[in-house]
C-alpha atoms as a PDB file:
ATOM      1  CA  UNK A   1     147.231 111.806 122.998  1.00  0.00           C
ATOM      2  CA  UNK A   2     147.932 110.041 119.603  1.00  0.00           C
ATOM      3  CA  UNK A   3     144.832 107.444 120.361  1.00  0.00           C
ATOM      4  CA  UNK A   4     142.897 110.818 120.889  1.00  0.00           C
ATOM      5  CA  UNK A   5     144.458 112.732 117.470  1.00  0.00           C
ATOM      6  CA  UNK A   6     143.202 109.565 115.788  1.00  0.00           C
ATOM      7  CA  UNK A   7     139.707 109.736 116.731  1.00  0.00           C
ATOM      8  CA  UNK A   8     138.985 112.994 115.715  1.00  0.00           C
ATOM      9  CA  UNK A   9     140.920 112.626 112.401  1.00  0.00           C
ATOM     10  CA  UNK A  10     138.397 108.896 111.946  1.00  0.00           C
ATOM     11  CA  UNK A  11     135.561 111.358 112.633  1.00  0.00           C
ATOM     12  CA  UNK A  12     137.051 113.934 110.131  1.00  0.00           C
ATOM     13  CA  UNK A  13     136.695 111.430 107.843  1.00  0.00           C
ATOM     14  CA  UNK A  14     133.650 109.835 108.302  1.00  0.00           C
ATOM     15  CA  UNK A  15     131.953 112.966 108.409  1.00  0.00           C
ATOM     16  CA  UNK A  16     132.948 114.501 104.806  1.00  0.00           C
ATOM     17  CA  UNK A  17     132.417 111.735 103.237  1.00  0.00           C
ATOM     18  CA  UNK A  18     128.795 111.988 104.701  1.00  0.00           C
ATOM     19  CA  UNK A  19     128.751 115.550 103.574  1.00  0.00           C
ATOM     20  CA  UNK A  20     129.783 114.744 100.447  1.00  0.00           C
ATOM     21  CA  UNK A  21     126.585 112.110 100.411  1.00  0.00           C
ATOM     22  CA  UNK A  22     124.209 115.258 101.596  1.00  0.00           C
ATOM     23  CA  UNK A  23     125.493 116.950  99.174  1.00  0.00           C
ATOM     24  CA  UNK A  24     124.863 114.603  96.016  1.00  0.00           C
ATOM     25  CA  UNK A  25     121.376 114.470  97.317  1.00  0.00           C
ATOM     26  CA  UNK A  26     120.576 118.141  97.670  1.00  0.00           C
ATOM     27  CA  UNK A  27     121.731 118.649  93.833  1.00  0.00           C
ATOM     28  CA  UNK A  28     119.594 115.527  92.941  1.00  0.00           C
ATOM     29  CA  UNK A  29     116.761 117.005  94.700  1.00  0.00           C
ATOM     30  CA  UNK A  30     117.570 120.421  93.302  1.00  0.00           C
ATOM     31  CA  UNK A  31     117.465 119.453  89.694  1.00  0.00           C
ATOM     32  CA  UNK A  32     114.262 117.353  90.026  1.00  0.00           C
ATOM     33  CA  UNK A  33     112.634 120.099  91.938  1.00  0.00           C
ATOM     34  CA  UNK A  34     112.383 122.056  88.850  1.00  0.00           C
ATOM     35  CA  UNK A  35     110.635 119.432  86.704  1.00  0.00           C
ATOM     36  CA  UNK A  36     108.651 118.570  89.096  1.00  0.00           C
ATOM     37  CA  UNK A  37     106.722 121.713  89.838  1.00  0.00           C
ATOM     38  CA  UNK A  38     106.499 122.081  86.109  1.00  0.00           C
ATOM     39  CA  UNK A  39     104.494 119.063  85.888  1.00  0.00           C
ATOM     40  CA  UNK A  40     101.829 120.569  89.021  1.00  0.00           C
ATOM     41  CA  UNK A  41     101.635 123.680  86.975  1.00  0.00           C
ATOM     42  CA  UNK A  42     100.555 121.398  83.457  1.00  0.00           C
ATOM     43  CA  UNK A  43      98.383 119.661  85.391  1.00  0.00           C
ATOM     44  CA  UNK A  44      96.329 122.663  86.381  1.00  0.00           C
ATOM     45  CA  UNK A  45      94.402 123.708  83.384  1.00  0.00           C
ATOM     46  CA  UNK A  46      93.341 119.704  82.704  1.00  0.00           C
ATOM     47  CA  UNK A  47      92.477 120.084  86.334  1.00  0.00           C
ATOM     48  CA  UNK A  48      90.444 123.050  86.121  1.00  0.00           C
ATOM     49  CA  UNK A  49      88.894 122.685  82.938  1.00  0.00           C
ATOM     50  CA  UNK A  50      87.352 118.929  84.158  1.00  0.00           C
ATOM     51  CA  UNK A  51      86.299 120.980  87.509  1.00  0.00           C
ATOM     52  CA  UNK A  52      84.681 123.860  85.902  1.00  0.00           C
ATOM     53  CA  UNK A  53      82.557 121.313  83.687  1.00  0.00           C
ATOM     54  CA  UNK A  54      81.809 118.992  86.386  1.00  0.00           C
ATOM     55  CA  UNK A  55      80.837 121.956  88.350  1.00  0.00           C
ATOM     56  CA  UNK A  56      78.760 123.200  85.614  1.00  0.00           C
ATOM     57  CA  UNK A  57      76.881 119.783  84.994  1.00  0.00           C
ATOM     58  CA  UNK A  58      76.530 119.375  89.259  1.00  0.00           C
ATOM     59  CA  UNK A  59      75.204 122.917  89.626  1.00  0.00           C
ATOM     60  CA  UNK A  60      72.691 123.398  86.417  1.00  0.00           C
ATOM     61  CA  UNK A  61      70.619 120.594  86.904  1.00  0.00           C
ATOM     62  CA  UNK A  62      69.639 118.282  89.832  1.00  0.00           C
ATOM     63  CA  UNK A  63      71.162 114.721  89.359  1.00  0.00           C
ATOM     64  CA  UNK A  64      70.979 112.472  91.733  1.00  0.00           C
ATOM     65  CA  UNK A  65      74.427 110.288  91.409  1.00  0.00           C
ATOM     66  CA  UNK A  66      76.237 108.252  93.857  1.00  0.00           C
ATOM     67  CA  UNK A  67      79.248 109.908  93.647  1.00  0.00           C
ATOM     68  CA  UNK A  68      77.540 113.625  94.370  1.00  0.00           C
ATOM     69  CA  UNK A  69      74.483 111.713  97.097  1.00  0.00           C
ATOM     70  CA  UNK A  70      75.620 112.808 100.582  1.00  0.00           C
ATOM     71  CA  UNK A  71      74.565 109.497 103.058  1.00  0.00           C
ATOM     72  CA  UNK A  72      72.794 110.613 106.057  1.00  0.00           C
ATOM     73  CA  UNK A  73      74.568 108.617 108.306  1.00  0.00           C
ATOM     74  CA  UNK A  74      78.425 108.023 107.136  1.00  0.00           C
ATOM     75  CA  UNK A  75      79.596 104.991 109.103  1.00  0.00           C
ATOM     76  CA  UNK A  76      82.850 104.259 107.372  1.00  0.00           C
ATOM     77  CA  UNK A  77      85.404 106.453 105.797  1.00  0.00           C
ATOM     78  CA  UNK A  78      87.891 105.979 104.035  1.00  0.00           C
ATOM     79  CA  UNK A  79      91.747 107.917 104.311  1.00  0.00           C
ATOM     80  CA  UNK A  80      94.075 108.021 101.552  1.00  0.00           C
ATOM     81  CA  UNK A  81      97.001 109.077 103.111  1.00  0.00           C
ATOM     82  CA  UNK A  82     100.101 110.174 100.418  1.00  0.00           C
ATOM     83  CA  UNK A  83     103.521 109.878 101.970  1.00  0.00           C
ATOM     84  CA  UNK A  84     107.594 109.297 100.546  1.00  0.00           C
ATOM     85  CA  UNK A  85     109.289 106.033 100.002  1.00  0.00           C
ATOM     86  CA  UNK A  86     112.537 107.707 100.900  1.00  0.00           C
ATOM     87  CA  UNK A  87     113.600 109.085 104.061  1.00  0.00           C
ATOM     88  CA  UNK A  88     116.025 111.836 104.378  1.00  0.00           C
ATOM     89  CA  UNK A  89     113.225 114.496 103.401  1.00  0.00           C
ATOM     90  CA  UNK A  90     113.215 115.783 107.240  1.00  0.00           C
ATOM     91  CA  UNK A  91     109.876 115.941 108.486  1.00  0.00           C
ATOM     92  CA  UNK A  92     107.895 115.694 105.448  1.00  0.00           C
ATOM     93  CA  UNK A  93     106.299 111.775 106.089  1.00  0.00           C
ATOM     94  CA  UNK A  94     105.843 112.637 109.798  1.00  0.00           C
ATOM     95  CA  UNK A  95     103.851 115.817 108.752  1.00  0.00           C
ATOM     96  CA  UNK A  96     101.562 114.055 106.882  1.00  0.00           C
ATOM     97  CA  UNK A  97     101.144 111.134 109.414  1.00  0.00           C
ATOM     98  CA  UNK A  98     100.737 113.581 111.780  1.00  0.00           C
ATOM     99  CA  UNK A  99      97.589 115.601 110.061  1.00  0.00           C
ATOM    100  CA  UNK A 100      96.439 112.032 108.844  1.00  0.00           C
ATOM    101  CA  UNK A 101      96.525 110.742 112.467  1.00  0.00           C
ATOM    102  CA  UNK A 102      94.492 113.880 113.660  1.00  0.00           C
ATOM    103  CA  UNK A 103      91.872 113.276 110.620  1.00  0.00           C
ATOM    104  CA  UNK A 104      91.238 109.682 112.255  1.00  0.00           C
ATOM    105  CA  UNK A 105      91.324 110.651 115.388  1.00  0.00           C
ATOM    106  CA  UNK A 106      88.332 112.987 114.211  1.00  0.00           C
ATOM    107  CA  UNK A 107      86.626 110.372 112.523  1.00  0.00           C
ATOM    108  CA  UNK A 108      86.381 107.830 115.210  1.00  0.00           C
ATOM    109  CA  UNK A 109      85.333 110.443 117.595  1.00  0.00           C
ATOM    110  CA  UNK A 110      82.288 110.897 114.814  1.00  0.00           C
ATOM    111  CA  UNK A 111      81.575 106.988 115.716  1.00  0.00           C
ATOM    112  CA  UNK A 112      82.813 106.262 112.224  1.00  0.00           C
ATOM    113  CA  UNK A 113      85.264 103.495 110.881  1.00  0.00           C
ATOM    114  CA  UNK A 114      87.934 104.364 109.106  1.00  0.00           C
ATOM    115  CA  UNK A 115      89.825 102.227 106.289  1.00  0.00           C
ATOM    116  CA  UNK A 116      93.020 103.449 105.264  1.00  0.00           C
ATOM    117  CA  UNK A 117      94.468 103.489 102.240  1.00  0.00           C
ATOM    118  CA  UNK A 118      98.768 104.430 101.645  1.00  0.00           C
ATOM    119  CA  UNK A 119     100.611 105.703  99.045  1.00  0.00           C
ATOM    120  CA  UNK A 120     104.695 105.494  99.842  1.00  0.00           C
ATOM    121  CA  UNK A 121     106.597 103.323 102.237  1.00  0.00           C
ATOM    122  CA  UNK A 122     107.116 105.604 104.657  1.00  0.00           C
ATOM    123  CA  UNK A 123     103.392 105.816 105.970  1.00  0.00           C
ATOM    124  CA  UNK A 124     103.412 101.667 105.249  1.00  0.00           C
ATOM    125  CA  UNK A 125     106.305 101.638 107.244  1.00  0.00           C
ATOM    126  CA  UNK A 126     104.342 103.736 110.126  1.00  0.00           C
ATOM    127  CA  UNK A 127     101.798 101.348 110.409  1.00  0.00           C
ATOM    128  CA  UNK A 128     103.305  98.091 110.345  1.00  0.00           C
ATOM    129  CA  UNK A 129     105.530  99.338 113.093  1.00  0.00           C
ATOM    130  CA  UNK A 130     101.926 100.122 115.133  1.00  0.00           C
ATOM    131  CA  UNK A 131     100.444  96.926 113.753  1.00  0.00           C
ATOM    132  CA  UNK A 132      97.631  98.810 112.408  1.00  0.00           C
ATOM    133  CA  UNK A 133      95.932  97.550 109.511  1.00  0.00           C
ATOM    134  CA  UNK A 134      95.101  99.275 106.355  1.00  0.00           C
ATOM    135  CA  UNK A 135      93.569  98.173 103.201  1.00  0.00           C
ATOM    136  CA  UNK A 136      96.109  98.721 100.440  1.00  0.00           C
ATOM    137  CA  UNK A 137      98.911 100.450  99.851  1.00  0.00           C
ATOM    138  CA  UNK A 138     100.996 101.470  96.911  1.00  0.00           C
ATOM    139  CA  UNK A 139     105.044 102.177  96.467  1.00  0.00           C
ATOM    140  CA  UNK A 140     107.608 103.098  94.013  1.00  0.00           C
ATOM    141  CA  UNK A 141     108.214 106.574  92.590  1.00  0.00           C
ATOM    142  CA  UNK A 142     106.699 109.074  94.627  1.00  0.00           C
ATOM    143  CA  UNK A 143     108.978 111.617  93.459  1.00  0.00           C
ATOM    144  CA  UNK A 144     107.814 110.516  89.956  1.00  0.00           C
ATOM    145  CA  UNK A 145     104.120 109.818  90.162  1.00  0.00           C
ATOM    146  CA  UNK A 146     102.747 108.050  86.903  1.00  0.00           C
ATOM    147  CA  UNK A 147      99.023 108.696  85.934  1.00  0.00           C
ATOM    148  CA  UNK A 148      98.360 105.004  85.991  1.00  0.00           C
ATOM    149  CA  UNK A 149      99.090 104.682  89.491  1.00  0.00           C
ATOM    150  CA  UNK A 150      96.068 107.471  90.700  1.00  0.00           C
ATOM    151  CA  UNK A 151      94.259 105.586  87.858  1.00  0.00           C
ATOM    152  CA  UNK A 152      94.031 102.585  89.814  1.00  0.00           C
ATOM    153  CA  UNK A 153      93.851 104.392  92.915  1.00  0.00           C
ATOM    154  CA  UNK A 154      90.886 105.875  91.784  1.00  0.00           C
ATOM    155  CA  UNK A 155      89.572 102.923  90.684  1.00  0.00           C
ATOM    156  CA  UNK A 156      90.155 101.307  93.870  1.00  0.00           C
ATOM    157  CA  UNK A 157      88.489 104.403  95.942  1.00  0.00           C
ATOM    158  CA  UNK A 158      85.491 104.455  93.584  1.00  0.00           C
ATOM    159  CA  UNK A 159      85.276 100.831  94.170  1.00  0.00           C
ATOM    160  CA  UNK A 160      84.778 100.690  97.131  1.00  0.00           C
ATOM    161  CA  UNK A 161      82.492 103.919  97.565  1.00  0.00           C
ATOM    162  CA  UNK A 162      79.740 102.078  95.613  1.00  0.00           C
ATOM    163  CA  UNK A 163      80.291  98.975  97.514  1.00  0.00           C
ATOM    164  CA  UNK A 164      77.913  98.513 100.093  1.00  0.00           C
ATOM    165  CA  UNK A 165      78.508  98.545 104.085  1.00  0.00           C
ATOM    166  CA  UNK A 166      78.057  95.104 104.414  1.00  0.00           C
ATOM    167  CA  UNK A 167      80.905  94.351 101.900  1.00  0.00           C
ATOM    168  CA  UNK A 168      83.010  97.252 103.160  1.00  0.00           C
ATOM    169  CA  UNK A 169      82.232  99.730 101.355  1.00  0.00           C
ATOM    170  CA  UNK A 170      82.810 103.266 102.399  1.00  0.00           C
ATOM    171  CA  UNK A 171      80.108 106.262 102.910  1.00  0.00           C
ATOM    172  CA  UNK A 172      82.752 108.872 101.959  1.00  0.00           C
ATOM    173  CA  UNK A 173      86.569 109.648 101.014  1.00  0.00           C
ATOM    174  CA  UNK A 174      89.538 111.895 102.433  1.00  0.00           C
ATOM    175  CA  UNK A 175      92.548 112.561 100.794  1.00  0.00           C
ATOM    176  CA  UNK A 176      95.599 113.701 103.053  1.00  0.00           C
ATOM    177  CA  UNK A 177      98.746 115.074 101.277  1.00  0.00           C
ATOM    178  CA  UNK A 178     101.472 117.863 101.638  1.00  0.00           C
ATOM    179  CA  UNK A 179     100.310 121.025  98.770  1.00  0.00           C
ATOM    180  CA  UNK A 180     103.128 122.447  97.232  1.00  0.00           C
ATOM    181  CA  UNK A 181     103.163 127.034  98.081  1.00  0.00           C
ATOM    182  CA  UNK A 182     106.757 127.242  97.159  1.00  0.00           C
ATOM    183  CA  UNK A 183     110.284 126.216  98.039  1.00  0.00           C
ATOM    184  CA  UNK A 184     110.035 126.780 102.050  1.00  0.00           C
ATOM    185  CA  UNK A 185     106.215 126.262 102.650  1.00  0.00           C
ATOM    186  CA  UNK A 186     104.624 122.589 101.978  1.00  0.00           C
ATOM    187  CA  UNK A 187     101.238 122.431 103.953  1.00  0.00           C
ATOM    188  CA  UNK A 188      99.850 119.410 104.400  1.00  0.00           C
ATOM    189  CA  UNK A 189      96.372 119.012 103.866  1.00  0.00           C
ATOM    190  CA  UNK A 190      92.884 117.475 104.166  1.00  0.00           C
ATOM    191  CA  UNK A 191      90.809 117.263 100.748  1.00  0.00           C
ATOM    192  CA  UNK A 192      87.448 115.534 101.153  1.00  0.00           C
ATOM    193  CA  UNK A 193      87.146 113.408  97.520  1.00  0.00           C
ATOM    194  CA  UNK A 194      83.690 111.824  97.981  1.00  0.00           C
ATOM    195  CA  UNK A 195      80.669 112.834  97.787  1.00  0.00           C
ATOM    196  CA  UNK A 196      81.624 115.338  95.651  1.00  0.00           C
ATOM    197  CA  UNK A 197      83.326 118.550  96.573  1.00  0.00           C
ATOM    198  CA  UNK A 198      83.497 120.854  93.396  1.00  0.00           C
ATOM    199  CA  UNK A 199      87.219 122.852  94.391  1.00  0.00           C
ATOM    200  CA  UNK A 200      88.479 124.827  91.358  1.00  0.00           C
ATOM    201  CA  UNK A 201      92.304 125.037  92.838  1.00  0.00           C
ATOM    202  CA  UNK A 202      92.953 128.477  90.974  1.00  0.00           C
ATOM    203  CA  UNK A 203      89.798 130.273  91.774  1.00  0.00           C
ATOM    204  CA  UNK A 204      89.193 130.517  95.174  1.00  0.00           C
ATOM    205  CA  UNK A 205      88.779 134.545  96.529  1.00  0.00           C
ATOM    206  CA  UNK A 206      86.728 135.695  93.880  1.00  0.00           C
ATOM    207  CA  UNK A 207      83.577 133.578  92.399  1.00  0.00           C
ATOM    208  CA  UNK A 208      83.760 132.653  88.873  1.00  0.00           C
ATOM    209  CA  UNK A 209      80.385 132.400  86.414  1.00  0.00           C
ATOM    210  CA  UNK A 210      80.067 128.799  85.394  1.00  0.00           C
ATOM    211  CA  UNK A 211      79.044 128.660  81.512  1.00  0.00           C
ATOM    212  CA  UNK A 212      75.866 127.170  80.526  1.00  0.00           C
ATOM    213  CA  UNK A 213      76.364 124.463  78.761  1.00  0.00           C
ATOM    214  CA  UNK A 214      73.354 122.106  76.353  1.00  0.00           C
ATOM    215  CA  UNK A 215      74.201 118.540  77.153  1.00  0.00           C
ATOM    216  CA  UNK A 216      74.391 115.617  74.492  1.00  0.00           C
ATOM    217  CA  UNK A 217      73.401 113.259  75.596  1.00  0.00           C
ATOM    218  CA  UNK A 218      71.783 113.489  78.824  1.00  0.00           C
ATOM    219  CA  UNK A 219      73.408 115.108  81.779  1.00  0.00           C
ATOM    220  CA  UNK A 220      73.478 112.285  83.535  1.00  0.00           C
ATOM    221  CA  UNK A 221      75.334 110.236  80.948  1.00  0.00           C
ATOM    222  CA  UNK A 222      77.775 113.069  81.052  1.00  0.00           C
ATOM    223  CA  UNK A 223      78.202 112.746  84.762  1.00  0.00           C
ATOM    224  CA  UNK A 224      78.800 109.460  84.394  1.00  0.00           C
ATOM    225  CA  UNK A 225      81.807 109.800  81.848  1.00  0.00           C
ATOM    226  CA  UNK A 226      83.436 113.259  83.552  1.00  0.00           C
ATOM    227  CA  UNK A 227      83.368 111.692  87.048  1.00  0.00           C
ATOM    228  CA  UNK A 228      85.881 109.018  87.227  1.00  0.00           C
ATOM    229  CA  UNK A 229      87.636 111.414  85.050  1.00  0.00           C
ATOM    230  CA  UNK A 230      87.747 114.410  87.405  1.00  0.00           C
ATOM    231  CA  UNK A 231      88.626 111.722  90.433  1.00  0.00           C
ATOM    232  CA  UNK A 232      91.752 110.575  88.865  1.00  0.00           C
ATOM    233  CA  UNK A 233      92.536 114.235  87.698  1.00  0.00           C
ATOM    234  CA  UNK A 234      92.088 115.481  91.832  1.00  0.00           C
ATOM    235  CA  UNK A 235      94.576 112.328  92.891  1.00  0.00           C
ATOM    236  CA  UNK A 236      96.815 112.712  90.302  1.00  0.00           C
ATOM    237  CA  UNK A 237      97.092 116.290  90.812  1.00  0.00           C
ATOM    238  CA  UNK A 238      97.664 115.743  94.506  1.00  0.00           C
ATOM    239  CA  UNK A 239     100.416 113.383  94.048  1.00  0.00           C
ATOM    240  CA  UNK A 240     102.147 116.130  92.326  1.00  0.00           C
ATOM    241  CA  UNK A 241     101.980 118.781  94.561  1.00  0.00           C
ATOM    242  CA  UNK A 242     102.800 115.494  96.972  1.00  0.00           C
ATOM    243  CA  UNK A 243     106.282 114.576  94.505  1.00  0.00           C
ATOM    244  CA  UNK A 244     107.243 118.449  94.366  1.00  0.00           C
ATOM    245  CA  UNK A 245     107.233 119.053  97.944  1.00  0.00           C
ATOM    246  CA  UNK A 246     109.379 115.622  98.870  1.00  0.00           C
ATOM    247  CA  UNK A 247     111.539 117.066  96.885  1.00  0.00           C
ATOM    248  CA  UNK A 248     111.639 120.489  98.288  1.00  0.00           C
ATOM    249  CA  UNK A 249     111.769 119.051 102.018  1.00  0.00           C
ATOM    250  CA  UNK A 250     114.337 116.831 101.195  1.00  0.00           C
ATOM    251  CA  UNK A 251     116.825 119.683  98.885  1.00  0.00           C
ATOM    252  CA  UNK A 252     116.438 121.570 102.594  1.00  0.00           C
ATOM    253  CA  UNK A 253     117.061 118.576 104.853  1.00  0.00           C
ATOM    254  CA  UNK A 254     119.884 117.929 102.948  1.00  0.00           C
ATOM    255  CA  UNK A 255     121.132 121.674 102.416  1.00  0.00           C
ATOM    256  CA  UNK A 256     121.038 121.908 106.225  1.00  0.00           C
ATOM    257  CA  UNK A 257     122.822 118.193 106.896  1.00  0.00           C
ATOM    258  CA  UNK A 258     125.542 119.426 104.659  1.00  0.00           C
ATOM    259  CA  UNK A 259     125.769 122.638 106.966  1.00  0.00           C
ATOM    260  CA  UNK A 260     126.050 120.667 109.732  1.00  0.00           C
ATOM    261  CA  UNK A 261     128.198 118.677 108.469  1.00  0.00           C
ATOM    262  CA  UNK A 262     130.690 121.686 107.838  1.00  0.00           C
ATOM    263  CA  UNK A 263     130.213 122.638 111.470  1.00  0.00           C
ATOM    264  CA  UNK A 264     130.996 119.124 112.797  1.00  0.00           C
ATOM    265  CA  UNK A 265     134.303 118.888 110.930  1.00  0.00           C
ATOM    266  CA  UNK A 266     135.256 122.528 112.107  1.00  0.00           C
ATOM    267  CA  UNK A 267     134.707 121.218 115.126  1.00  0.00           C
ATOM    268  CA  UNK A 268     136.654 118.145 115.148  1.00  0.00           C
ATOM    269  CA  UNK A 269     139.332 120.251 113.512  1.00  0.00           C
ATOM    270  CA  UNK A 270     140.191 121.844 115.969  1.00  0.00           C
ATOM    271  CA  UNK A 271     139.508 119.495 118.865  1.00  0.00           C
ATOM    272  CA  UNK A 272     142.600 117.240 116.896  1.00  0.00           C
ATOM    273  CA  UNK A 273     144.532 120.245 116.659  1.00  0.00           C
ATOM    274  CA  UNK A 274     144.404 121.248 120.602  1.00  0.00           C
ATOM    275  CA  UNK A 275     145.291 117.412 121.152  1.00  0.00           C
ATOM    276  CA  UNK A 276     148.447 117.847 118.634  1.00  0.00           C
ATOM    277  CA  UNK A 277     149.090 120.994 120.576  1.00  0.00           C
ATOM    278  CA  UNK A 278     148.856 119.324 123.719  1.00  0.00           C
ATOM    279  CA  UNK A 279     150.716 116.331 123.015  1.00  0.00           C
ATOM    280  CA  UNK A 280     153.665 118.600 121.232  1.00  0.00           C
ATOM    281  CA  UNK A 281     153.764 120.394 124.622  1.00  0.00           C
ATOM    282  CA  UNK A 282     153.851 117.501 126.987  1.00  0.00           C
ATOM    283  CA  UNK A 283     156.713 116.267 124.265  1.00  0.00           C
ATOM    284  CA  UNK A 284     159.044 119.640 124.942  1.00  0.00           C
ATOM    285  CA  UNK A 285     158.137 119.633 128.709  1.00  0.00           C
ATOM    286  CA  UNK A 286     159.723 115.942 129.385  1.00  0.00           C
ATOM    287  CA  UNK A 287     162.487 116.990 126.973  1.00  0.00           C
ATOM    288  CA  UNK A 288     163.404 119.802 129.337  1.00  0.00           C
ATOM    289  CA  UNK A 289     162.837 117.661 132.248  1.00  0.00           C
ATOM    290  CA  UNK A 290     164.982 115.279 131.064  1.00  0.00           C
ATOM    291  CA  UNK A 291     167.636 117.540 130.455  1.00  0.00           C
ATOM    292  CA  UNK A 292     167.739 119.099 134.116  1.00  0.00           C
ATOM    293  CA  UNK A 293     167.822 115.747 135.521  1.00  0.00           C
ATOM    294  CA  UNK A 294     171.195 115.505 133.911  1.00  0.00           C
END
């Protein structure tokens, strides 16, 4: 009985001090939380202002650009899939493996290539573990995204979507990341990048008049300057949404750890006190054995 009461008081132990560990995090991820949906909702009106007057320059006149030129044959894509470095976010990473998986799975069946691209060690992690290749990834911070980062991501992307086939270039671009509703829904999600797909984020049930606008100097020129522009806004705005829900998986994950945690330790609680009982008992029964043997 004592080897038993000595277990459960080890597991006691071991498990607060893991509680107290979930609990650290979920007040970590609770004060980040609020900063970091502050920064999606600053992002925004950059966001939509750069839409709106790429939308306006797309729609009023007919340019023909590479980054708006459909192909009429894609034959490579490429996947930007936007995961955590952390674990302990419960299913957050797998979510977004598992919608990124599906949007492969779609684009193979299309008889097209696919060349991925990773942000966050988690989905690097995936793949090694597959031995699946992918063309570049980046790490550090993506609870913190920095605009430099989706700068050279964007870079990188547009890079390689001018590039031809032959030197491995891509016909079009997919984004896959986890958009930020509110505190208990993250969905993630499939944004197609290139060619082109004019999305204002905050207008999208009712249709909104475009104004016209008189170019200087020619539309095209302005194309040219809003696009890369408007690429890095769309990446760095879904790295946001990305960073805010991490953090609102993981202040959940950890908020229902802790409660687990407080279940276990009930639990063991009163497993060591039935053993106390029972050893206490077996204690007073040999006593009174003992003393009617004599």
């Amino acid at each position: 009985m004592g080897a038993q009461i000595r277990v459960y008081r080890q597991k006691i132990t071991a498990t607060s001090a893991m509680r107290k560990i979930f609990k650290a995090m979920e007040l970590i991820a609770t004060s980040r939380i609020g900063k970091a949906r502050s920064r999606v909702a600053a992002s925004l009106p950059y966001s939509n202002a750069i839409t709106r007057a790429v939308s306006a320059v797309a729609s009023q006149h007919e340019i023909d650009h590479p980054l708006t030129r459909e192909h009429s044959e894609a034959r490579r894509s490429a996947v930007l899939v936007m995961t955590s470095d952390r674990g302990l976010a419960g299913s957050y990473s797998a979510s977004v493996l598992k919608q990124a998986e599906s949007l492969i799975t779609k684009l193979r069946d299309e008889n097209k290539e696919v060349a991925t691209y990773i942000i966050g060690r988690k989905g690097q992690a995936y793949f090694d573990f597959r031995n699946r290749e992918y063309k570049q990834v980046w790490t550090g911070n993506t609870d913190a995204p920095e605009f430099e980062v989706a700068r050279e991501v964007g870079n990188v992307l547009v890079d390689s979507f001018n590039a031809s086939y032959e030197e491995g270039g891509v016909d079009e671009i997919h984004i896959v990341f986890t958009q930020f509703k509110s505190m208990v829904t993250q969905e993630p999600t499939v944004v197609r990048l290139l060619p082109l797909e004019v999305i204002d984020q905050e207008v999208t049930d009712q249709a909104e008049l475009l104004p016209l606008y008189e170019f200087e100097p020619e539309p095209a020129q302005v194309l040219d300057a809003l696009l890369p522009r408007y690429i890095e806004s769309r990446i760095f705005t879904a790295m946001l949404q990305a960073a805010a829900s991490e953090l609102a998986a993981r202040q959940r994950a950890m908020k229902s750890a802790g409660d687990n945690a407080n279940e276990l330790i009930k639990k063991y609680t009163r497993l060591r006190n039935n053993a106390r009982q029972a050893e206490i008992t077996q204690e007073l029964t040999e006593i009174v054995a003992g003393a009617d043997a004599l």
